[in-house]
PDB file of N, CA and C in Angstrom:
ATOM      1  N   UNK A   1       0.849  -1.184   0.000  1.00  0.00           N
ATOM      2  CA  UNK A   1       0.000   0.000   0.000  1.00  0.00           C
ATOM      3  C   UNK A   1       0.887   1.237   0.000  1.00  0.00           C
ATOM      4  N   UNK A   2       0.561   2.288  -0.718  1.00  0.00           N
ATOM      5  CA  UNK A   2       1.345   3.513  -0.666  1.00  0.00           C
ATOM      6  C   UNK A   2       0.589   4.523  -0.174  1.00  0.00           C
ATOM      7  N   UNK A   3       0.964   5.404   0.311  1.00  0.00           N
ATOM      8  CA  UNK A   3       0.861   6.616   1.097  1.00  0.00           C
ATOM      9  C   UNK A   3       0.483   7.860  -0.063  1.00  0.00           C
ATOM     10  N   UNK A   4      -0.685   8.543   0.839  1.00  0.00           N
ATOM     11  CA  UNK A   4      -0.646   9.338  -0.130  1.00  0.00           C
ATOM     12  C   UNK A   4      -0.072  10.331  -0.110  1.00  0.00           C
ATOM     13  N   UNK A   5      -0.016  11.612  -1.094  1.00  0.00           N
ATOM     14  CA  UNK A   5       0.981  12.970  -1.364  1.00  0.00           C
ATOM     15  C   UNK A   5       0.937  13.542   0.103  1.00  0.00           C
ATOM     16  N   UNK A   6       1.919  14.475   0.869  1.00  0.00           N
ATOM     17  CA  UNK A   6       2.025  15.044   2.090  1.00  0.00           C
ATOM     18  C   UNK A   6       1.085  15.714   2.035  1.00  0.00           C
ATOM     19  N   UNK A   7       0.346  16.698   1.027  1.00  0.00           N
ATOM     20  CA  UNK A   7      -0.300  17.669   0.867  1.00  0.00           C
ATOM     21  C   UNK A   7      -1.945  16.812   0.815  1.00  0.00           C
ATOM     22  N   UNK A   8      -1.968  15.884   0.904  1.00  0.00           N
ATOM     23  CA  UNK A   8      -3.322  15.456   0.582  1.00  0.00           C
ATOM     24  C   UNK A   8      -3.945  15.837   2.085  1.00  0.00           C
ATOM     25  N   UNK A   9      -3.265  15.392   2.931  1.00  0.00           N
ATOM     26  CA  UNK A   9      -3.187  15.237   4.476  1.00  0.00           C
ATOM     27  C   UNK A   9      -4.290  16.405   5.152  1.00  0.00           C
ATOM     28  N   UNK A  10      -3.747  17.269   4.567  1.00  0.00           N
ATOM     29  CA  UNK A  10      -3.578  19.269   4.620  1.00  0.00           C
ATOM     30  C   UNK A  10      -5.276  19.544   3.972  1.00  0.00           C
ATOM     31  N   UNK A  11      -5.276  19.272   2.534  1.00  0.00           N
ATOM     32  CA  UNK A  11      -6.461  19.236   2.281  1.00  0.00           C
ATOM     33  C   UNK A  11      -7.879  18.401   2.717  1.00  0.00           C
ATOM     34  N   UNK A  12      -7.345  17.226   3.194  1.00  0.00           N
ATOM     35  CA  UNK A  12      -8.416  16.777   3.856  1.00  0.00           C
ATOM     36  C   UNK A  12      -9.276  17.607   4.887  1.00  0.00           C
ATOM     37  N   UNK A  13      -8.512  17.366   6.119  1.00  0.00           N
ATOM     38  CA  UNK A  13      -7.869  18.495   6.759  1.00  0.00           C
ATOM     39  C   UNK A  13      -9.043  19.745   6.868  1.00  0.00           C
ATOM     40  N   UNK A  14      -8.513  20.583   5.825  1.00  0.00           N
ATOM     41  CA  UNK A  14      -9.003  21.756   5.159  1.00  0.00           C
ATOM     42  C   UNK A  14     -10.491  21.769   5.106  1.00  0.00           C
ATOM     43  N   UNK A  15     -10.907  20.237   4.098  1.00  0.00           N
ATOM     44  CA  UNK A  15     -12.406  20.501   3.767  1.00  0.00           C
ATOM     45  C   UNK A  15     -13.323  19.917   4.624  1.00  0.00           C
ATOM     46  N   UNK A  16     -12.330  19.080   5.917  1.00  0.00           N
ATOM     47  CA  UNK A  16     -13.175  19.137   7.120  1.00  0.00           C
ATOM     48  C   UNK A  16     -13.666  20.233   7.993  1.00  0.00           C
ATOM     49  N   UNK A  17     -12.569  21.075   7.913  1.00  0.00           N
ATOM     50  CA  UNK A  17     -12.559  22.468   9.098  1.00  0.00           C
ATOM     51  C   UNK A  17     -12.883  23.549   8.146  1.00  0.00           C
ATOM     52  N   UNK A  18     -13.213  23.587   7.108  1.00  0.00           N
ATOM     53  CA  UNK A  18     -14.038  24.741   6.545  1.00  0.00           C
ATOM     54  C   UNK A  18     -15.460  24.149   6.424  1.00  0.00           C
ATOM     55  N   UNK A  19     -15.619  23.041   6.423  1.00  0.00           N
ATOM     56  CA  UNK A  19     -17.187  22.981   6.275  1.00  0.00           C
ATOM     57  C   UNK A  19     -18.304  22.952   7.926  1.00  0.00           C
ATOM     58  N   UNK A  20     -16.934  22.845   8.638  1.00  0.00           N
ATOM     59  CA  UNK A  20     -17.894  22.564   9.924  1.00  0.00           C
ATOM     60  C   UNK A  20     -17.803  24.580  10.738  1.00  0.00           C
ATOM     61  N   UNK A  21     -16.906  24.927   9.897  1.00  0.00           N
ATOM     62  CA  UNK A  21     -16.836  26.611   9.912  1.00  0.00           C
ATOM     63  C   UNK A  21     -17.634  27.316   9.910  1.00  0.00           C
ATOM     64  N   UNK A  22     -18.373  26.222   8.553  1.00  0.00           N
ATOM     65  CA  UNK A  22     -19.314  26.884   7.590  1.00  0.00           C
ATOM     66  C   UNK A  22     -21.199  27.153   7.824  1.00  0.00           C
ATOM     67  N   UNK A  23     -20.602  25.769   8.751  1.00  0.00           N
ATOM     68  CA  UNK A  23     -22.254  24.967   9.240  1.00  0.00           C
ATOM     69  C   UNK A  23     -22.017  25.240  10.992  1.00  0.00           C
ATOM     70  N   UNK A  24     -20.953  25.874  11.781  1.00  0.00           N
ATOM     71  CA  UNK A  24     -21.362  26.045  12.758  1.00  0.00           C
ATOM     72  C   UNK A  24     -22.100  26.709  13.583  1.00  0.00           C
ATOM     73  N   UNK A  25     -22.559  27.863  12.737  1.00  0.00           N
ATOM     74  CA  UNK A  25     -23.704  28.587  13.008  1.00  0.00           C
ATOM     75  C   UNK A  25     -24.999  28.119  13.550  1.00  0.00           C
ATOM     76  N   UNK A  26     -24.786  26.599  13.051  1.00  0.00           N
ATOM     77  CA  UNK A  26     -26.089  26.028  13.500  1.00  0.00           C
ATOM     78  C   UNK A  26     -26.194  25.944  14.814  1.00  0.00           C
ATOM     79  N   UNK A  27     -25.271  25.592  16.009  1.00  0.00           N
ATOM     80  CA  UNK A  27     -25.197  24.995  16.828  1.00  0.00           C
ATOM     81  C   UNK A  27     -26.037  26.221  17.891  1.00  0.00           C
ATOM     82  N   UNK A  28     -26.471  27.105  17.286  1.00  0.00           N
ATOM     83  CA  UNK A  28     -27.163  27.797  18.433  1.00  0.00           C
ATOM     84  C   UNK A  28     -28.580  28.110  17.370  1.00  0.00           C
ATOM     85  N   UNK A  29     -29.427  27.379  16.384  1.00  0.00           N
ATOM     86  CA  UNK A  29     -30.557  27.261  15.806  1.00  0.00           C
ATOM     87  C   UNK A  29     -31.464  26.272  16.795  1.00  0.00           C
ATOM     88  N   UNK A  30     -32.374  26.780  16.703  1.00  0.00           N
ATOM     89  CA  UNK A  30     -33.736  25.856  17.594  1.00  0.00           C
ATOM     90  C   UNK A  30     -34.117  24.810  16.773  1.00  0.00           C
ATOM     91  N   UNK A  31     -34.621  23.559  17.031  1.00  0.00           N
ATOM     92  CA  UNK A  31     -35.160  23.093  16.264  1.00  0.00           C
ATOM     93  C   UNK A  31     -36.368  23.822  15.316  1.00  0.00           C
ATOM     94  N   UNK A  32     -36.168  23.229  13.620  1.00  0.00           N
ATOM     95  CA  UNK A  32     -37.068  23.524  12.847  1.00  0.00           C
ATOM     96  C   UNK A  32     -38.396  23.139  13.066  1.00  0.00           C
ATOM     97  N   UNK A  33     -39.596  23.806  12.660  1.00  0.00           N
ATOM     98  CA  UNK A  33     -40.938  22.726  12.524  1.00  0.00           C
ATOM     99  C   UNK A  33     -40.787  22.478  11.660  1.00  0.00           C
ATOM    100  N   UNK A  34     -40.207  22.600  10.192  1.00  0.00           N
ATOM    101  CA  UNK A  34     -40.219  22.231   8.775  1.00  0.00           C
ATOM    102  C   UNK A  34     -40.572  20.388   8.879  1.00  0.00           C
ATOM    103  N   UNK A  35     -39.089  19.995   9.835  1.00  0.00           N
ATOM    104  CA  UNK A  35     -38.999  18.516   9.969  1.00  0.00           C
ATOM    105  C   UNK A  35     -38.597  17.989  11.373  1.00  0.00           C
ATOM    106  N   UNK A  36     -37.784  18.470  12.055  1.00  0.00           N
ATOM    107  CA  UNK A  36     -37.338  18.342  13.587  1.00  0.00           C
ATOM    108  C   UNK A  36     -38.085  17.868  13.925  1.00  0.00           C
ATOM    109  N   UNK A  37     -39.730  18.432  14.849  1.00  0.00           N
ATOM    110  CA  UNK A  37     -40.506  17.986  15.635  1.00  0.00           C
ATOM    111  C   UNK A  37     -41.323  17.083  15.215  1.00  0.00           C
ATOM    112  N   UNK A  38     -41.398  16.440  13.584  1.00  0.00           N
ATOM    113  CA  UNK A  38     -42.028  15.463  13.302  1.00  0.00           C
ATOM    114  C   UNK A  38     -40.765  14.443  13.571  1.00  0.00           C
ATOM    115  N   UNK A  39     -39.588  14.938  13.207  1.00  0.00           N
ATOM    116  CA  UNK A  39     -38.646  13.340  12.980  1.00  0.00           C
ATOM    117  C   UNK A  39     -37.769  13.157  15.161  1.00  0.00           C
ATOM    118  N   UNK A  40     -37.891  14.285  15.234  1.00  0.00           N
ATOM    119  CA  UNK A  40     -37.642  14.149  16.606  1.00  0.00           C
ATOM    120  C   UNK A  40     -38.459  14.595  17.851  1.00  0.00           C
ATOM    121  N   UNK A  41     -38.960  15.776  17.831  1.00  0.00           N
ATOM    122  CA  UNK A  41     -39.356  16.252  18.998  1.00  0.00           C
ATOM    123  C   UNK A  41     -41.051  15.528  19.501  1.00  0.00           C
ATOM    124  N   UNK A  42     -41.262  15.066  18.280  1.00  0.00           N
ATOM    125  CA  UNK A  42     -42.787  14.460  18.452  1.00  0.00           C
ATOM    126  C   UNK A  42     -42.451  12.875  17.988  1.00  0.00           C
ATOM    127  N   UNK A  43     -41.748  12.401  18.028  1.00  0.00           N
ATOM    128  CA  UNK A  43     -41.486  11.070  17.360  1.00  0.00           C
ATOM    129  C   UNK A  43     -41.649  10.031  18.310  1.00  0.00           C
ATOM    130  N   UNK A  44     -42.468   9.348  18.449  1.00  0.00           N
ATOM    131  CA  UNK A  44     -42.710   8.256  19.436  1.00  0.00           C
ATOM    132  C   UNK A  44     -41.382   7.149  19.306  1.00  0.00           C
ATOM    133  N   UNK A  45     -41.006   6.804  18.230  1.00  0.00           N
ATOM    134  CA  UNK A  45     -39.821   6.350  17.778  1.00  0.00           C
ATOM    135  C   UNK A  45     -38.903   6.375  18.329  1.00  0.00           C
ATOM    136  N   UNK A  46     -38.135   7.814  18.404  1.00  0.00           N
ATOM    137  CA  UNK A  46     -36.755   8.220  18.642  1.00  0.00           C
ATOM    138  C   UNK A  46     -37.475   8.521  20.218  1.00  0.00           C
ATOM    139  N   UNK A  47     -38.407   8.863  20.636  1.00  0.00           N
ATOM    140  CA  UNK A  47     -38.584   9.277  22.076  1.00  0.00           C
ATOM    141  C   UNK A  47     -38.609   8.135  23.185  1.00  0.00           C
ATOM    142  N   UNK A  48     -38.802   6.783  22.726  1.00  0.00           N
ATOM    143  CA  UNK A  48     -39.262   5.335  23.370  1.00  0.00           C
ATOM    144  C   UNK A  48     -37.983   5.492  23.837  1.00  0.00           C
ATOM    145  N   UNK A  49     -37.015   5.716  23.598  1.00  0.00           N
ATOM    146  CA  UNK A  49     -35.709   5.582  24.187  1.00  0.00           C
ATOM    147  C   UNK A  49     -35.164   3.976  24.051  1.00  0.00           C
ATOM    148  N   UNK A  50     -34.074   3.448  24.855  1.00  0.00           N
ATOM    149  CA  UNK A  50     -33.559   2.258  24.258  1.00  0.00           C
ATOM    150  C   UNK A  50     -34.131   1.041  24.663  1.00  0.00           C
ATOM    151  N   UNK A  51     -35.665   1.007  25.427  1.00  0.00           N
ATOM    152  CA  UNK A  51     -36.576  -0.103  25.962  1.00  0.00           C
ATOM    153  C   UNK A  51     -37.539  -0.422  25.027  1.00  0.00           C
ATOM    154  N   UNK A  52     -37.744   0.046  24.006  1.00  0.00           N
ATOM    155  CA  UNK A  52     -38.406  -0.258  22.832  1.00  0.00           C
ATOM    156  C   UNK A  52     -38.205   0.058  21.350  1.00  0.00           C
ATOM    157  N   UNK A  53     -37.873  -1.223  21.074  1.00  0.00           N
ATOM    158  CA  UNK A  53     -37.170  -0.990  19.751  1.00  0.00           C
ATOM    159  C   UNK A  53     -38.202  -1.396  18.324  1.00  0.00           C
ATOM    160  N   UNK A  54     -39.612  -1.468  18.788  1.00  0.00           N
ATOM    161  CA  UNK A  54     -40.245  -2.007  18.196  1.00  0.00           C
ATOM    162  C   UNK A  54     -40.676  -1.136  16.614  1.00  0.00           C
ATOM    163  N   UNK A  55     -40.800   0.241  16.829  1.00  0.00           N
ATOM    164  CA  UNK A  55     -41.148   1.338  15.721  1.00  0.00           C
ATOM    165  C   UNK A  55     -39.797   1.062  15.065  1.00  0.00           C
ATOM    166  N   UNK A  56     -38.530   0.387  15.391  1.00  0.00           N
ATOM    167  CA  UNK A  56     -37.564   1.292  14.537  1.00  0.00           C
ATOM    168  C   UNK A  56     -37.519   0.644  12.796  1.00  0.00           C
ATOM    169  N   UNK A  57     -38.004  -0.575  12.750  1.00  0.00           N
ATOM    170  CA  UNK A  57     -37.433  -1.073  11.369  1.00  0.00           C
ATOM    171  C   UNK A  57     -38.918  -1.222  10.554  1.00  0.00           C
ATOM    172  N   UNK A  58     -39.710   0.030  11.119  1.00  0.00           N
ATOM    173  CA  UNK A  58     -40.978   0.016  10.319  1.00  0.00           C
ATOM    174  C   UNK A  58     -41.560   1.244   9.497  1.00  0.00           C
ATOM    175  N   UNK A  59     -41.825   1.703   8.644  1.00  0.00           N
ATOM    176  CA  UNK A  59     -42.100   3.467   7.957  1.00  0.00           C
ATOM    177  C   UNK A  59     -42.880   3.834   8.658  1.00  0.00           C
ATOM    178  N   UNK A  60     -42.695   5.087   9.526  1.00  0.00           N
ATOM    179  CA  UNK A  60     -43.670   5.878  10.246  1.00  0.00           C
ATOM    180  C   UNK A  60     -45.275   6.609   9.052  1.00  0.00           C
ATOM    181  N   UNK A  61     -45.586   7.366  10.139  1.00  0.00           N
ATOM    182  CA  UNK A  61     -46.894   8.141   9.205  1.00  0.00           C
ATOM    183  C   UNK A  61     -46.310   8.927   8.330  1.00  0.00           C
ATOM    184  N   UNK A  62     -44.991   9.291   8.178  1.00  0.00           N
ATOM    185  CA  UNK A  62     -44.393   9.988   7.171  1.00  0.00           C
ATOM    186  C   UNK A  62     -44.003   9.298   6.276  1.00  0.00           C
ATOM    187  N   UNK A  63     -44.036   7.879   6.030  1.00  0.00           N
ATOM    188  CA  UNK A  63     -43.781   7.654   4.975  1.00  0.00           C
ATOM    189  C   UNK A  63     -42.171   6.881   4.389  1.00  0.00           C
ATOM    190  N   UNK A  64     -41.334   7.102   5.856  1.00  0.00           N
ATOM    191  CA  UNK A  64     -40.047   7.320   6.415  1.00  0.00           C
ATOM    192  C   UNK A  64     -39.503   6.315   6.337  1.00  0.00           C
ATOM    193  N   UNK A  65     -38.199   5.150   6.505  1.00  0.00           N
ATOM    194  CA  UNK A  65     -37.597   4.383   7.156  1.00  0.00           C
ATOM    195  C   UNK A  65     -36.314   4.826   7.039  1.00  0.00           C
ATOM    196  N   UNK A  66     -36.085   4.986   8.465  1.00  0.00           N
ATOM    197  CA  UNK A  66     -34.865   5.407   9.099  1.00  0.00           C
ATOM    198  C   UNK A  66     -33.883   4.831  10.190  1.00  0.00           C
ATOM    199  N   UNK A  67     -33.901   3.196  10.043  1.00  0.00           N
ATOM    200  CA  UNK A  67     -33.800   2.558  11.229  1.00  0.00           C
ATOM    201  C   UNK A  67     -32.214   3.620  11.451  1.00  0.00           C
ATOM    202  N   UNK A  68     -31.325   3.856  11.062  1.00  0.00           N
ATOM    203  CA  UNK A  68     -29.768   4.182  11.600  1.00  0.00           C
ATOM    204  C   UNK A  68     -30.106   5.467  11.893  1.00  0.00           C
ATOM    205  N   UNK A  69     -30.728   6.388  11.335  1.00  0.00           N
ATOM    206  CA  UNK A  69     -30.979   7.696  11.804  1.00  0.00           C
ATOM    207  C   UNK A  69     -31.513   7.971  13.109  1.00  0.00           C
ATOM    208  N   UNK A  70     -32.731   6.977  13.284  1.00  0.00           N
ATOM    209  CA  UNK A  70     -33.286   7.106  14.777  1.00  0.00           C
ATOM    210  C   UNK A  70     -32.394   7.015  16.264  1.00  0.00           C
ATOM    211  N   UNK A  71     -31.884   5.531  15.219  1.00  0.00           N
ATOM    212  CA  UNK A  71     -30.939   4.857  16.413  1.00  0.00           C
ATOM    213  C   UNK A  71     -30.319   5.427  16.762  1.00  0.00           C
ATOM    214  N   UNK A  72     -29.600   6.792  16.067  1.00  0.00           N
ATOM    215  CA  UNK A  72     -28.416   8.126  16.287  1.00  0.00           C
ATOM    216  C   UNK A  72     -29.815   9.013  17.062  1.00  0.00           C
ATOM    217  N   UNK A  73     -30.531   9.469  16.958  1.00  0.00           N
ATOM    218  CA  UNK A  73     -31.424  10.201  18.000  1.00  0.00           C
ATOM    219  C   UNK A  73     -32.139   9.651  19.356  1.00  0.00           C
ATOM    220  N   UNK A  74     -32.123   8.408  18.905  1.00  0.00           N
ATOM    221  CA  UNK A  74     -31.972   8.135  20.667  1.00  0.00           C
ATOM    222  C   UNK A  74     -30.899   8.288  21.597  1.00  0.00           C
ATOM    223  N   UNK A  75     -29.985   7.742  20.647  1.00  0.00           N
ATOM    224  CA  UNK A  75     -28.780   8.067  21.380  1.00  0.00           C
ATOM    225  C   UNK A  75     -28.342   9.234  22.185  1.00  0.00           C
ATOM    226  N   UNK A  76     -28.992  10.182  21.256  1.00  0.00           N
ATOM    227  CA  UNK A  76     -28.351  11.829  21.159  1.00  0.00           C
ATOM    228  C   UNK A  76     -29.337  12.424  22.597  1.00  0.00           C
ATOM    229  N   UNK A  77     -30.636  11.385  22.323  1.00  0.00           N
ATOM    230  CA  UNK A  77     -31.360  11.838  23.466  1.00  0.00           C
ATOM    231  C   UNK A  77     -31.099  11.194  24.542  1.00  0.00           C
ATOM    232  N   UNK A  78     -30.653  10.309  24.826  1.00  0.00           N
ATOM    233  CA  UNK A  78     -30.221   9.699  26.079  1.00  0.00           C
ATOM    234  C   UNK A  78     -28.800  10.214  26.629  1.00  0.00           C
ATOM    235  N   UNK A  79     -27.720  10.530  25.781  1.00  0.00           N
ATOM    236  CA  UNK A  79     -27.028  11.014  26.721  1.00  0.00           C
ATOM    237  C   UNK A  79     -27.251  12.951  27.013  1.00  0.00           C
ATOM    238  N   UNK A  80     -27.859  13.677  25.918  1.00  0.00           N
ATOM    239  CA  UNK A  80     -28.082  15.396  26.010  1.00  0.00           C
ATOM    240  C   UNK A  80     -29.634  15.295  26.431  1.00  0.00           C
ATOM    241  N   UNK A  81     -30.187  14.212  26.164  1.00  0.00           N
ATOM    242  CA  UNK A  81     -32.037  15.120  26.082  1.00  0.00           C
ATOM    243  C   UNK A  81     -32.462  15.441  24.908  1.00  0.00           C
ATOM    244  N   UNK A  82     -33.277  16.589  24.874  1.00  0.00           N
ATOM    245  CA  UNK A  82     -33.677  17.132  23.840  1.00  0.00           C
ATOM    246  C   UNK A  82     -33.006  18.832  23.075  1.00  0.00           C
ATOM    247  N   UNK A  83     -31.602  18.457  23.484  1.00  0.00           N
ATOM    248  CA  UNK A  83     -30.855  19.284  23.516  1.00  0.00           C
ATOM    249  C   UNK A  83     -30.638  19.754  22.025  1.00  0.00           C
ATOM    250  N   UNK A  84     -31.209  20.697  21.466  1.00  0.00           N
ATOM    251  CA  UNK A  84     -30.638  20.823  19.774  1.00  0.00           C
ATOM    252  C   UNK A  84     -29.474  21.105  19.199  1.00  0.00           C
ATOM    253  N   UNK A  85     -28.597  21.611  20.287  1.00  0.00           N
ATOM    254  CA  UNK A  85     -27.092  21.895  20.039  1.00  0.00           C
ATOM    255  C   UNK A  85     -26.478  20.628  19.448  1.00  0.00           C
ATOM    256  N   UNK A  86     -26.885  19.583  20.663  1.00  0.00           N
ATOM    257  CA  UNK A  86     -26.114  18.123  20.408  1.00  0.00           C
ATOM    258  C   UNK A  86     -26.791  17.896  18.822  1.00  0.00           C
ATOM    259  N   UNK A  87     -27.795  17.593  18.681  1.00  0.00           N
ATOM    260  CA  UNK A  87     -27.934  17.626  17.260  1.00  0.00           C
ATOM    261  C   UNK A  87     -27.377  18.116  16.247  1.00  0.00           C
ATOM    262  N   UNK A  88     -27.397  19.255  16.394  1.00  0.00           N
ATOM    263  CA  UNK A  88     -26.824  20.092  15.199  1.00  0.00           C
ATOM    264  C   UNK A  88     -25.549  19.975  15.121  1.00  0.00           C
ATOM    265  N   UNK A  89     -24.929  19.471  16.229  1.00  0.00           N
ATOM    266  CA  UNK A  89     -23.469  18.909  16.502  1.00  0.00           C
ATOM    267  C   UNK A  89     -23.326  17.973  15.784  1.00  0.00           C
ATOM    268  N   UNK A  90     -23.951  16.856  15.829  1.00  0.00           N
ATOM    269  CA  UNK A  90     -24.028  15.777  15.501  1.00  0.00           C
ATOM    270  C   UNK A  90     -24.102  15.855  14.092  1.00  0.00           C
ATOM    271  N   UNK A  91     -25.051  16.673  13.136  1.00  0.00           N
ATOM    272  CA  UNK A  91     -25.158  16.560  11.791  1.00  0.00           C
ATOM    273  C   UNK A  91     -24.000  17.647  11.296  1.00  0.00           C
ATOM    274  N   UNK A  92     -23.486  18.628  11.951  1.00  0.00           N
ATOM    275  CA  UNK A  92     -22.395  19.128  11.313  1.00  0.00           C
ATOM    276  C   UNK A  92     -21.001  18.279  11.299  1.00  0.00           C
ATOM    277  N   UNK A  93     -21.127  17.291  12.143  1.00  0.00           N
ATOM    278  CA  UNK A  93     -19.707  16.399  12.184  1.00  0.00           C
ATOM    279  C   UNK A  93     -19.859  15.230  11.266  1.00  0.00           C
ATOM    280  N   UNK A  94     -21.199  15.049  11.077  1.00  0.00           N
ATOM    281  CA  UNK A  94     -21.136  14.003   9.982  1.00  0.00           C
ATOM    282  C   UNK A  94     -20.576  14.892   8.774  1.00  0.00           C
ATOM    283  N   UNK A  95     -21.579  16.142   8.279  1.00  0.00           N
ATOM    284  CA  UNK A  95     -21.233  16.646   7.261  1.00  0.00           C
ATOM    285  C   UNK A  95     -19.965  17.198   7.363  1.00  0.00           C
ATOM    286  N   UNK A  96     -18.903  17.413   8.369  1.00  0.00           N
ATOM    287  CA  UNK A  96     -17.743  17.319   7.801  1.00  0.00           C
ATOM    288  C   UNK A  96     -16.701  16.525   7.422  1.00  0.00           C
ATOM    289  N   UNK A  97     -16.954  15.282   8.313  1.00  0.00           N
ATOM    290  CA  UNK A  97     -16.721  14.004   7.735  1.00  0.00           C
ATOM    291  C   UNK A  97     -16.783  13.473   6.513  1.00  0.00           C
ATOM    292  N   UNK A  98     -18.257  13.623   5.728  1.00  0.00           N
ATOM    293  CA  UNK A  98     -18.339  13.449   4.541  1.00  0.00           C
ATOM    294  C   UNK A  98     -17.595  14.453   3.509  1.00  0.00           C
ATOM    295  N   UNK A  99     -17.604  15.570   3.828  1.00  0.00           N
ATOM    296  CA  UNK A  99     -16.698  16.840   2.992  1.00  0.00           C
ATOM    297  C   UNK A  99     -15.021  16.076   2.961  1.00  0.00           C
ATOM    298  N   UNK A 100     -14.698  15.728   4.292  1.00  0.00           N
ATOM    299  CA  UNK A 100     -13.454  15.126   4.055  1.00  0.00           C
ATOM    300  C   UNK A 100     -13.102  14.258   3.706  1.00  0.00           C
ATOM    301  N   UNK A 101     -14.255  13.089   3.305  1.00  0.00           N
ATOM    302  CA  UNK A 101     -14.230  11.983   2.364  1.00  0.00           C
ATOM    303  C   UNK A 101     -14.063  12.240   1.010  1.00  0.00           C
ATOM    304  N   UNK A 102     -14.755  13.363   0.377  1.00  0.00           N
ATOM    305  CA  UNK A 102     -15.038  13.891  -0.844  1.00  0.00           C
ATOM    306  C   UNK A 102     -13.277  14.294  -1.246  1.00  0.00           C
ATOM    307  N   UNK A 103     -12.962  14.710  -0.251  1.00  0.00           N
ATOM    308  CA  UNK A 103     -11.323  15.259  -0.684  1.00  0.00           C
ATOM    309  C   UNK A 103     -10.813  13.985  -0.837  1.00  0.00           C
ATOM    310  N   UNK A 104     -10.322  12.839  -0.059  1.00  0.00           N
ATOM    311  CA  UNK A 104     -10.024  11.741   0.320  1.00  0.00           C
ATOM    312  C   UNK A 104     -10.010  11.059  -1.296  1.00  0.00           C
ATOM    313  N   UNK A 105     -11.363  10.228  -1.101  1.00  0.00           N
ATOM    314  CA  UNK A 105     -11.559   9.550  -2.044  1.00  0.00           C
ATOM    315  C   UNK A 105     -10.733   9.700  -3.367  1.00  0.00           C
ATOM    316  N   UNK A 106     -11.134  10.978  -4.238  1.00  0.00           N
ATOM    317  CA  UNK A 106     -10.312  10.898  -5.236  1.00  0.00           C
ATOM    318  C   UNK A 106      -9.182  10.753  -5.516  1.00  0.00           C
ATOM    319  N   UNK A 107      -8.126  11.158  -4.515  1.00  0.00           N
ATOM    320  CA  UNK A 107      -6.691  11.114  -4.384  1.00  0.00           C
ATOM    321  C   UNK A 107      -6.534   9.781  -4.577  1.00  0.00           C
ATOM    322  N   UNK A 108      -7.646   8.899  -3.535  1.00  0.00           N
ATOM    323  CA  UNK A 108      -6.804   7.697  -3.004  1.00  0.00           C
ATOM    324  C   UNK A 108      -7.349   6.964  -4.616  1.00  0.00           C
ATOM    325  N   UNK A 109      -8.285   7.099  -5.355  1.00  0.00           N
ATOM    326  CA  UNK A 109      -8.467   6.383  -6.402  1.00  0.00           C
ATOM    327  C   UNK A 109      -7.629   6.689  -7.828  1.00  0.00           C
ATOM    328  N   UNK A 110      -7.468   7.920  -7.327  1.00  0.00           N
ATOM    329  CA  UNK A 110      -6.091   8.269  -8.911  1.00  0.00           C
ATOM    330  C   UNK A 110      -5.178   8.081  -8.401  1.00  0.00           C
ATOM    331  N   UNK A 111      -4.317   7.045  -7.331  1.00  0.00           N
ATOM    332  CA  UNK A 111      -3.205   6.849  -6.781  1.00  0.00           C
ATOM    333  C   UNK A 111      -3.005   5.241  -7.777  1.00  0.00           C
ATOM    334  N   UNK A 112      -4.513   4.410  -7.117  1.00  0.00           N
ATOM    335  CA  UNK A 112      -4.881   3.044  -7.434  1.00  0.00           C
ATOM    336  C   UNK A 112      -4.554   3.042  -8.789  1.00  0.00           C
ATOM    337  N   UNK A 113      -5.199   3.385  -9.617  1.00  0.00           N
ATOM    338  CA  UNK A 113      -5.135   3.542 -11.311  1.00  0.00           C
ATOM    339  C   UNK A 113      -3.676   4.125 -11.487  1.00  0.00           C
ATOM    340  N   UNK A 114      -2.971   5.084 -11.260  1.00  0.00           N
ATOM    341  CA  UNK A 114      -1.595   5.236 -11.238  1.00  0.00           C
ATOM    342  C   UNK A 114      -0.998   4.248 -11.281  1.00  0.00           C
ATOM    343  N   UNK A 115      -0.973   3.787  -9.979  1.00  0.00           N
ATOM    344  CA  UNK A 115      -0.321   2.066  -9.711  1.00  0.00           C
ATOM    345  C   UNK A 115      -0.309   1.415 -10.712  1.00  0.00           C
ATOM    346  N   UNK A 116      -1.848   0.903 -11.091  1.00  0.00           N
ATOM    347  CA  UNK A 116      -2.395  -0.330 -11.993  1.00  0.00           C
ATOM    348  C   UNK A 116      -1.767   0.228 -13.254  1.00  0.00           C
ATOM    349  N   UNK A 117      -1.199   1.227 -13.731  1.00  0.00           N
ATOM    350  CA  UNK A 117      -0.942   1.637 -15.038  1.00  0.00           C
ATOM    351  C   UNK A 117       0.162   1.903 -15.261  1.00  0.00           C
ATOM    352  N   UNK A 118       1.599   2.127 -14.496  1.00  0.00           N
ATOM    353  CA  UNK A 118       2.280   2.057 -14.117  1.00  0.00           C
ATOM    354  C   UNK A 118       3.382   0.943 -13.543  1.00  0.00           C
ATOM    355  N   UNK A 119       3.639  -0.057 -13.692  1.00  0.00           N
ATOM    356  CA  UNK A 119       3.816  -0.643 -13.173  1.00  0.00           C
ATOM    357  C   UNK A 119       5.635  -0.649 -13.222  1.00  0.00           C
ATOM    358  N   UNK A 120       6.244  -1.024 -12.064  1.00  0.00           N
ATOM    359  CA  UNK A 120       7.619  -1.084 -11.844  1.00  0.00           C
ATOM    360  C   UNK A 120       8.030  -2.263 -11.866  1.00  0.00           C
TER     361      UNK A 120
END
């Protein structure tokens, strides 16, 4: 396996901590009614907490199936509550996670094909 460029490191990096820069504003937003209080604040689902797991692998009245999403809002509610910070925490660290995958990925796949085409 080879390593990638020093500079890839840097940019990863980068498009993690500018996107959570970008989106940290959220962390002091209230929950929305748009979707919040249907997918969390009113959700019998995510509110049963971890003694009933029976709603999770079924489509709510919305239409929904979300078994991994919930399972992350119970969570979020059992150790904060109904805390929206932790939330918004929570979805800005995914989304910078994923931003830093987006950098990631391509490097590491024009490295692979380099290799495969290349050969020593």
């Amino acid at each position: 396996m080879t390593s990638l460029p020093k500079y890839t490191s840097s940019i990863i990096l980068a498009f993690g901590a500018l996107t959570f820069l970008l989106f940290s504003k959220t962390l002091h937003f209230e929950f929305l009614y748009w979707d919040d209080h249907v997918q969390i604040v009113r959700n019998p689902i995510v509110l049963s907490g971890f003694s009933d797991f029976s709603g999770l692998f079924s489509i709510n009245e919305n239409m929904r199936f979300m078994p991994v999403t919930w399972i992350l809002c119970k969570s979020l509610i059992a150790i904060f509550g109904l805390d929206h910070a932790a939330f918004h925490l929570a979805n800005i660290s995914l989304h910078a996670f994923n931003s830093a995958m987006l950098a990631y990925i391509p490097q590491g796949l024009s490295n692979q094909f380099a290799l495969g085409c290349n050969p020593r």
